[in-house]
Protein backbone atom coordinates (compact mmCIF):
# COMPACT_ATOMS: atom_id res chain seq x y z
CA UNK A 1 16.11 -1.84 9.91
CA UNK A 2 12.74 -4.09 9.53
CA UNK A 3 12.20 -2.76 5.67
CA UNK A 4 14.62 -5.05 4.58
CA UNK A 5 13.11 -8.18 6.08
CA UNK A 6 9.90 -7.02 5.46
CA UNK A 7 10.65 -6.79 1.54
CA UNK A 8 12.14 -10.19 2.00
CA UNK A 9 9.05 -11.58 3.31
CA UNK A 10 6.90 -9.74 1.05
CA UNK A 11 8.77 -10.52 -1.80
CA UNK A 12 9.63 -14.43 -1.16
CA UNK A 13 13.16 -13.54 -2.70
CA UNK A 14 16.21 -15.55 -1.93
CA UNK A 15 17.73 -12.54 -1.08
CA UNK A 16 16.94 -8.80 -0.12
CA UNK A 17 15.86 -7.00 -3.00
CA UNK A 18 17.21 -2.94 -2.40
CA UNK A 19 14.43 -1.83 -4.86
CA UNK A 20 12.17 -3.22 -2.77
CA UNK A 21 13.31 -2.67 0.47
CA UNK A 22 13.96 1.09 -0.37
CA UNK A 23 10.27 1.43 -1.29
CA UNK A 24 8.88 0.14 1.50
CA UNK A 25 11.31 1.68 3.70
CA UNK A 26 10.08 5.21 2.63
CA UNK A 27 6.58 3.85 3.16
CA UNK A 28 7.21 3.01 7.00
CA UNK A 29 8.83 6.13 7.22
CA UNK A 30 6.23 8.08 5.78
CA UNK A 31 2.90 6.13 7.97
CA UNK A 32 5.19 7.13 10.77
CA UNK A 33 5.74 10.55 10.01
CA UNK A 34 2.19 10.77 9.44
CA UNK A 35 1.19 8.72 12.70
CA UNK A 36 3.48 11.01 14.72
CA UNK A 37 1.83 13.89 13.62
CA UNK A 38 -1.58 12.70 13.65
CA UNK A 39 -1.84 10.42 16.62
CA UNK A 40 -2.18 13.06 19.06
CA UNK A 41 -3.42 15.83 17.46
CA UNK A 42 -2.46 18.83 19.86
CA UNK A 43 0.64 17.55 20.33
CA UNK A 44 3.51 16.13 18.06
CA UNK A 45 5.57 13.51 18.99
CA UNK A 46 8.75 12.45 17.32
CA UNK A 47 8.51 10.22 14.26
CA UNK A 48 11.75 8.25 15.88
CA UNK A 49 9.51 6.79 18.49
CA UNK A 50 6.81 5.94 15.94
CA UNK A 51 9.50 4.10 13.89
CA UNK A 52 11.12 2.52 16.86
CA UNK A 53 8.01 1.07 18.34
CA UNK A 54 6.57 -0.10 15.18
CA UNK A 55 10.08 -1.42 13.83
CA UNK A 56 10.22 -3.37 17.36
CA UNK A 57 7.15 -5.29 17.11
CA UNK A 58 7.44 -6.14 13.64
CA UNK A 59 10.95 -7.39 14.57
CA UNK A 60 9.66 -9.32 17.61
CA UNK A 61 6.88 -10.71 15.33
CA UNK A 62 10.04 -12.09 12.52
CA UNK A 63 11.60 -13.77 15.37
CA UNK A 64 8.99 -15.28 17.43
CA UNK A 65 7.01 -16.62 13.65
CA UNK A 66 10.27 -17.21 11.46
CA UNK A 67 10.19 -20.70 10.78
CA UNK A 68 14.10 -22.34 11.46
């Protein structure tokens, strides 16, 4: 849900570009993957709560810096 945005911001596009936001979608979802398997290396956690928790701050970051 934050690749969009983040494409937007990257981007400076009046709009949300779906090339774009595709890309960098399967970019997040692949550092997470690879964060979820990596992090702790024993165990593997699920990439879900990689996304969510990375997805969250970066949304909490959009609202708290988004200029009105």
């Amino acid at each position: 849900m934050v690749a969009p945005q983040l494409a937007r911001t990257v981007t400076r596009a009046p709009g949300i570009p779906p090339a774009a936001s595709t890309a960098l979608g399967a970019v997040l979802l692949s550092a997470g993957d690879l964060l979820a398997q990596r992090l702790l290396s024993p165990f593997q956690i699920p990439v879900g709560l990689v996304t969510a928790a990375a997805g969250g701050l970066c949304l909490l970051w959009l609202l708290t810096w988004r200029k009105a």
